[in-house]
Protein backbone atom coordinates (compact mmCIF):
# COMPACT_ATOMS: atom_id res chain seq x y z
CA UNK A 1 -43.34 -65.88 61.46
CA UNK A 2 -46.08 -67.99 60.06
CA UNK A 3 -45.66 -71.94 60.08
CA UNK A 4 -44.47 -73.49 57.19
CA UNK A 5 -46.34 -76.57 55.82
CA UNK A 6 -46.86 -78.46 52.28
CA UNK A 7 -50.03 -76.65 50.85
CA UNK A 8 -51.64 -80.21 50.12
CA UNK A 9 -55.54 -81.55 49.98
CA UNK A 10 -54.06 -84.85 51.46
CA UNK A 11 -57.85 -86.26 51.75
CA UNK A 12 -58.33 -85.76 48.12
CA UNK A 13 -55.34 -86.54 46.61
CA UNK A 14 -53.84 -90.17 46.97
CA UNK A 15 -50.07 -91.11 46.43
CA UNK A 16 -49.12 -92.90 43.55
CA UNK A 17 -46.50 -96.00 43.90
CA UNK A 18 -43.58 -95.89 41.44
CA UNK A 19 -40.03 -97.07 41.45
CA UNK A 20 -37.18 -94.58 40.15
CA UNK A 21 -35.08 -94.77 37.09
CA UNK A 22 -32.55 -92.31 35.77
CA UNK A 23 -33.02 -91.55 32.30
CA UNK A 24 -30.14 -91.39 29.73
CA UNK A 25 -31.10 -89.10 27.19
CA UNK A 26 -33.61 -86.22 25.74
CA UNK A 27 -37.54 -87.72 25.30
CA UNK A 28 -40.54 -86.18 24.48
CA UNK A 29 -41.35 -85.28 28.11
CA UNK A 30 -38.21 -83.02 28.37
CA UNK A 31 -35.65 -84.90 30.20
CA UNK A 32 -32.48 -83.13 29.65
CA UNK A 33 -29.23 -85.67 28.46
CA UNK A 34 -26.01 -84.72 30.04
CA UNK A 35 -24.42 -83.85 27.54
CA UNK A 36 -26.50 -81.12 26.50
CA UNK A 37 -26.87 -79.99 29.93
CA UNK A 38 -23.53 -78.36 31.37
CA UNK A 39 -24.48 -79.30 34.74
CA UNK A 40 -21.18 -78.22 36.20
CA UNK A 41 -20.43 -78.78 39.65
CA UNK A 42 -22.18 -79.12 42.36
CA UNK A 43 -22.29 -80.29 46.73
CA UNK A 44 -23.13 -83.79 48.50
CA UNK A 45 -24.96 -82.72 51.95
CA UNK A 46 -24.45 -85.95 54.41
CA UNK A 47 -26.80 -85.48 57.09
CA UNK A 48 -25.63 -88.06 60.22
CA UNK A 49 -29.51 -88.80 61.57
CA UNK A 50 -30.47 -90.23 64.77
CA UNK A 51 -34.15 -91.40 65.65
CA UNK A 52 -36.36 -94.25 67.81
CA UNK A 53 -37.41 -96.67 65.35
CA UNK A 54 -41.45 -97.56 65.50
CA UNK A 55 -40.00 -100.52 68.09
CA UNK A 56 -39.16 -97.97 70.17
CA UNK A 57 -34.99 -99.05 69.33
CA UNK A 58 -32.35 -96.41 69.23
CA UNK A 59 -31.36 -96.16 65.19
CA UNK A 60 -28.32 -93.68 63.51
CA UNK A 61 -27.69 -93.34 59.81
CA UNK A 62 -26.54 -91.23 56.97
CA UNK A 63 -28.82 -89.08 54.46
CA UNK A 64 -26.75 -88.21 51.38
CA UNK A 65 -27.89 -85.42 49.40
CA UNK A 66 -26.97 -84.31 45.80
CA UNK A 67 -27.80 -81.30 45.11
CA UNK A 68 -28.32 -79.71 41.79
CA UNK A 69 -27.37 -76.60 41.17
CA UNK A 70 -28.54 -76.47 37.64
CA UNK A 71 -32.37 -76.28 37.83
CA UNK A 72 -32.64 -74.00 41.29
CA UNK A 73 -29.39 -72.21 42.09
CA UNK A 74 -31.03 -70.02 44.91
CA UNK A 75 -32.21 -72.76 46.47
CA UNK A 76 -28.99 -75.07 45.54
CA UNK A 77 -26.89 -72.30 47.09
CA UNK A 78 -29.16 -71.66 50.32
CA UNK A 79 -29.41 -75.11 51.45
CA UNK A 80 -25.40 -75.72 51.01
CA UNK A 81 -24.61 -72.83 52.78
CA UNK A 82 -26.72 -73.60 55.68
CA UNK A 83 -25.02 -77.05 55.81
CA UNK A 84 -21.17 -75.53 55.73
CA UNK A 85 -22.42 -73.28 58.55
CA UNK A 86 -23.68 -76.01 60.29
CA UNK A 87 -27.22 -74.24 60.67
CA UNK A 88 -28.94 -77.76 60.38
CA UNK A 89 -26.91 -79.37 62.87
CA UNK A 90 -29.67 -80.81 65.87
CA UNK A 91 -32.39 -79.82 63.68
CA UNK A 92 -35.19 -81.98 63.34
CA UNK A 93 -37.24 -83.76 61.19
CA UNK A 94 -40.52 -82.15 63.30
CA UNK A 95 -43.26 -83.51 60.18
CA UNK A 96 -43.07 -87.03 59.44
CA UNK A 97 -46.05 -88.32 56.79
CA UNK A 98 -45.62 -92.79 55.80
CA UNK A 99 -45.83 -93.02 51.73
CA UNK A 100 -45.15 -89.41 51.58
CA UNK A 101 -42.17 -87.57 53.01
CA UNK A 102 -40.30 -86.42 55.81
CA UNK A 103 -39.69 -82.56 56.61
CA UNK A 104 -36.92 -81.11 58.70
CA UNK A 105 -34.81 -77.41 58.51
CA UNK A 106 -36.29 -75.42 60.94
CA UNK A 107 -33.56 -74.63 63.06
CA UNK A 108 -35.57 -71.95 65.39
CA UNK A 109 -38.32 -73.11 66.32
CA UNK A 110 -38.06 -76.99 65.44
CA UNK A 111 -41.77 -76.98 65.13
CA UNK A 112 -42.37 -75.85 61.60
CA UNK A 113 -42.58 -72.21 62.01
CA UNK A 114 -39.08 -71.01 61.95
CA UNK A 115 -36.40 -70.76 59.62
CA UNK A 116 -35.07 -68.52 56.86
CA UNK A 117 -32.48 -68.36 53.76
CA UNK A 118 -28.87 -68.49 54.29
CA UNK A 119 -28.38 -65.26 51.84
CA UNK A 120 -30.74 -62.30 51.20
CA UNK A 121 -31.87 -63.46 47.57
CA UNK A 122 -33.86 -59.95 47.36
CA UNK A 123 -37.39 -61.22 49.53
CA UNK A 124 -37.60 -60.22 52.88
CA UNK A 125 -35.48 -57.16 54.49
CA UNK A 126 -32.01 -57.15 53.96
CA UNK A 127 -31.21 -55.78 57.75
CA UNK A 128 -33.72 -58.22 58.65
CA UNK A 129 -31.92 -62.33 58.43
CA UNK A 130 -34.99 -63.58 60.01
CA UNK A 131 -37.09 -61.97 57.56
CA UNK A 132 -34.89 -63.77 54.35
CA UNK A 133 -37.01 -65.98 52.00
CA UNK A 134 -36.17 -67.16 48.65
CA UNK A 135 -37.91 -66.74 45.19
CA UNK A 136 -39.47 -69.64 43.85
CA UNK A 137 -37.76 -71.94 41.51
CA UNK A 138 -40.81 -74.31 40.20
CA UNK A 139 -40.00 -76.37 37.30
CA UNK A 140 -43.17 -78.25 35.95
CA UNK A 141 -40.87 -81.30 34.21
CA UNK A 142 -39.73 -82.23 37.47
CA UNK A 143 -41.30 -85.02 39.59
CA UNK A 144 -41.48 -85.28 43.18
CA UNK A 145 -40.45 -89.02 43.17
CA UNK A 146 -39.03 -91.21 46.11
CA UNK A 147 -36.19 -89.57 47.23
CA UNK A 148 -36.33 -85.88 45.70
CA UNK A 149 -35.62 -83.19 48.12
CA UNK A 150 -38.04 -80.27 47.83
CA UNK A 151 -38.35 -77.48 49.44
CA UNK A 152 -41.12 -77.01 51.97
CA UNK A 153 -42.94 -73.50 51.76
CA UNK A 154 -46.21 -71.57 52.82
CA UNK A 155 -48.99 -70.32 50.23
CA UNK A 156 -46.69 -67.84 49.39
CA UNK A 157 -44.82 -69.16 46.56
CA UNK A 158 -41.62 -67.26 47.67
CA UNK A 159 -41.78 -67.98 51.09
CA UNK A 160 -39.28 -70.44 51.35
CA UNK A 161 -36.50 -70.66 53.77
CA UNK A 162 -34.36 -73.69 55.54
CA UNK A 163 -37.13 -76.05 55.57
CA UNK A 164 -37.06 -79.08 52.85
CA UNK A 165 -38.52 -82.30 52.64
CA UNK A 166 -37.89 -85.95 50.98
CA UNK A 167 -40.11 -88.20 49.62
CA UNK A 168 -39.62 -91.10 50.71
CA UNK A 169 -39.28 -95.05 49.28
CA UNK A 170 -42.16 -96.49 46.48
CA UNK A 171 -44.35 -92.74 46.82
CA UNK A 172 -44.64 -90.24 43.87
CA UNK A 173 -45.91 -86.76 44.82
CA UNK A 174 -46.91 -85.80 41.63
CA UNK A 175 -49.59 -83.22 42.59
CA UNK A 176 -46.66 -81.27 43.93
CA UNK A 177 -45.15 -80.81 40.59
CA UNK A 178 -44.94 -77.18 39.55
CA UNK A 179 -45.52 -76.07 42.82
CA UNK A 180 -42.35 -76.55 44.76
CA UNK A 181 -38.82 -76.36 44.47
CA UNK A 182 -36.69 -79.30 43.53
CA UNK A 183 -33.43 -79.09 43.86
CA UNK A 184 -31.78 -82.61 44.46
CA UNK A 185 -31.98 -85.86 45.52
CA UNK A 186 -30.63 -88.90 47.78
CA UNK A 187 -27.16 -90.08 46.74
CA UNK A 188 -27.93 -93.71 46.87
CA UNK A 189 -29.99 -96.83 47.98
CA UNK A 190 -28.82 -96.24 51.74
CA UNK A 191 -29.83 -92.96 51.79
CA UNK A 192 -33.31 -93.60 50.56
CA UNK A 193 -33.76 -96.62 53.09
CA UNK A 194 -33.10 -94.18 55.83
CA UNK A 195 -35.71 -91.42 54.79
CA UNK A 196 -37.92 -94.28 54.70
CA UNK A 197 -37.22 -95.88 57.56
CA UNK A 198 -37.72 -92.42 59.50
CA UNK A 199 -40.79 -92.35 57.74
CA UNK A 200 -42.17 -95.24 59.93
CA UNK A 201 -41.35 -93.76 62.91
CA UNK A 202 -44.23 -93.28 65.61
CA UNK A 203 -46.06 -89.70 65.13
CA UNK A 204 -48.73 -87.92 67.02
CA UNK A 205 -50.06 -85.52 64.82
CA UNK A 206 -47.74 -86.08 62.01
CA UNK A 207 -44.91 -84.71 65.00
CA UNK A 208 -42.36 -88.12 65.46
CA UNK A 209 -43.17 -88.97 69.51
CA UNK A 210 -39.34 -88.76 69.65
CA UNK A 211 -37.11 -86.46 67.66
CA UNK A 212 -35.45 -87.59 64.47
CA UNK A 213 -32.30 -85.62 64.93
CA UNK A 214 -30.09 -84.30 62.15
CA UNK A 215 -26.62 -84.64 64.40
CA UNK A 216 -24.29 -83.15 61.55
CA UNK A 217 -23.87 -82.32 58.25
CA UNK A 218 -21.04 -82.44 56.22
CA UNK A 219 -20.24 -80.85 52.54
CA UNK A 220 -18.55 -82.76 49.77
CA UNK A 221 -17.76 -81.60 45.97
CA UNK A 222 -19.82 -83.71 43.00
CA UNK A 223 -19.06 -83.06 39.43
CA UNK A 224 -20.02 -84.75 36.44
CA UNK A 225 -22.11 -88.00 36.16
CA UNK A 226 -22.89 -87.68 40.06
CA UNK A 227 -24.32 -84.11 39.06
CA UNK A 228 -26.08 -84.85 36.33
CA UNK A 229 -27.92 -88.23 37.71
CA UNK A 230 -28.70 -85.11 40.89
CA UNK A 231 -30.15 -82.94 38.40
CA UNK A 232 -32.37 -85.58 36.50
CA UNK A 233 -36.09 -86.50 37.56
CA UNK A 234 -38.75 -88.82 36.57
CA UNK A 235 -41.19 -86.98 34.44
């Protein structure tokens, strides 16, 4: 199975610095007001993480994750499943970029070159789970801002599997937009400061020198306001 990586030109392409807002109703950029939506209902993911700070200190903390349903239900439905069936449970955050994101999911290999969908979503061989990617789901309204979860992918377009990332704290991705999938987003101000925190860990390589560990995972139901502030994104 080939690795799976961000398609990026990281030396030409800086990160931009913005805070995050969520917007309240329909602009001329296309945000979507709840009320027009019918976002339905959706899943928190809470991912218990454990990592060695940058001080070489032993750290734990939670990662919640709304995801929305509404704007990528493959990948909405992929990603929950693999966190009811515990699939992400001592995976690892194996890519680990400060004022960018941090990238986890691959529960094979934990290197970046494993993984696969929860569900055969018609790519790959159905007789084949390894084989089991999902089509993609771009949306070009949607901004990878601090704290969207996206999902990672190769330079095939529907080549993705388990692996996701999150921007982390102050860092908009923007020349991702369009490109990959975004399908939620942290739950809250403690979630975010984790993903960032993790993102200051030490790396050789862009590989943390010691594991960032995703312990458990845990599902919880969302619905209403909580699913339509997941399914909203700076634009």
């Amino acid at each position: 199975m080939k690795a799976i990586g961000l398609t990026l030109t990281l030396l030409m392409i800086a990160s931009s610095f913005a805070g995050c807002t969520v917007p309240e109703t329909i602009d001329e950029g296309g945000i979507i007001a709840p009320e027009e939506a019918g976002w339905g209902n959706s899943t928190r993911v809470i991912m218990s993480v454990s990592w060695i700070d940058s001080s070489n200190i032993s750290q734990a903390g939670n990662i919640a994750l709304d995801i929305c349903s509404k704007h990528a239900p493959m990948h909405a439905e992929s990603f929950i499943l693999h966190s009811a069936n515990g699939a992400y449970d001592n995976a690892i955050f194996h890519r680990v970029i400060d004022e960018f994101m941090i990238q986890g999911g691959d529960f094979e290999n934990y290197d970046g070159t494993g993984g696969y969908a929860a569900k055969y979503f018609g790519v790959g061989t159905e007789a084949d789970q390894g084989s089991w990617n999902i089509p993609s789901e771009f949306d070009d309204r949607l901004t990878h801002s601090e704290g969207i979860l996206s999902m990672a992918r190769s330079n095939n377009p529907d080549s993705a599997g388990s692996q996701f990332f999150i921007v982390d704290k102050y860092t908009t991705a923007n020349w991702l937009d369009g490109d990959y999938t975004i399908f939620g987003r942290t739950a809250d101000a403690n979630s975010l400061d984790v993903v960032n925190e993790i993102s200051l860990v030490n790396t050789s390589g862009n590989k943390p020198v010691h594991d960032v560990t995703i312990i458990a995972t845990t599902n919880e139901p969302i619905s209403g306001d909580t699913v339509a502030r997941a399914c909203q994104f700076i634009e």
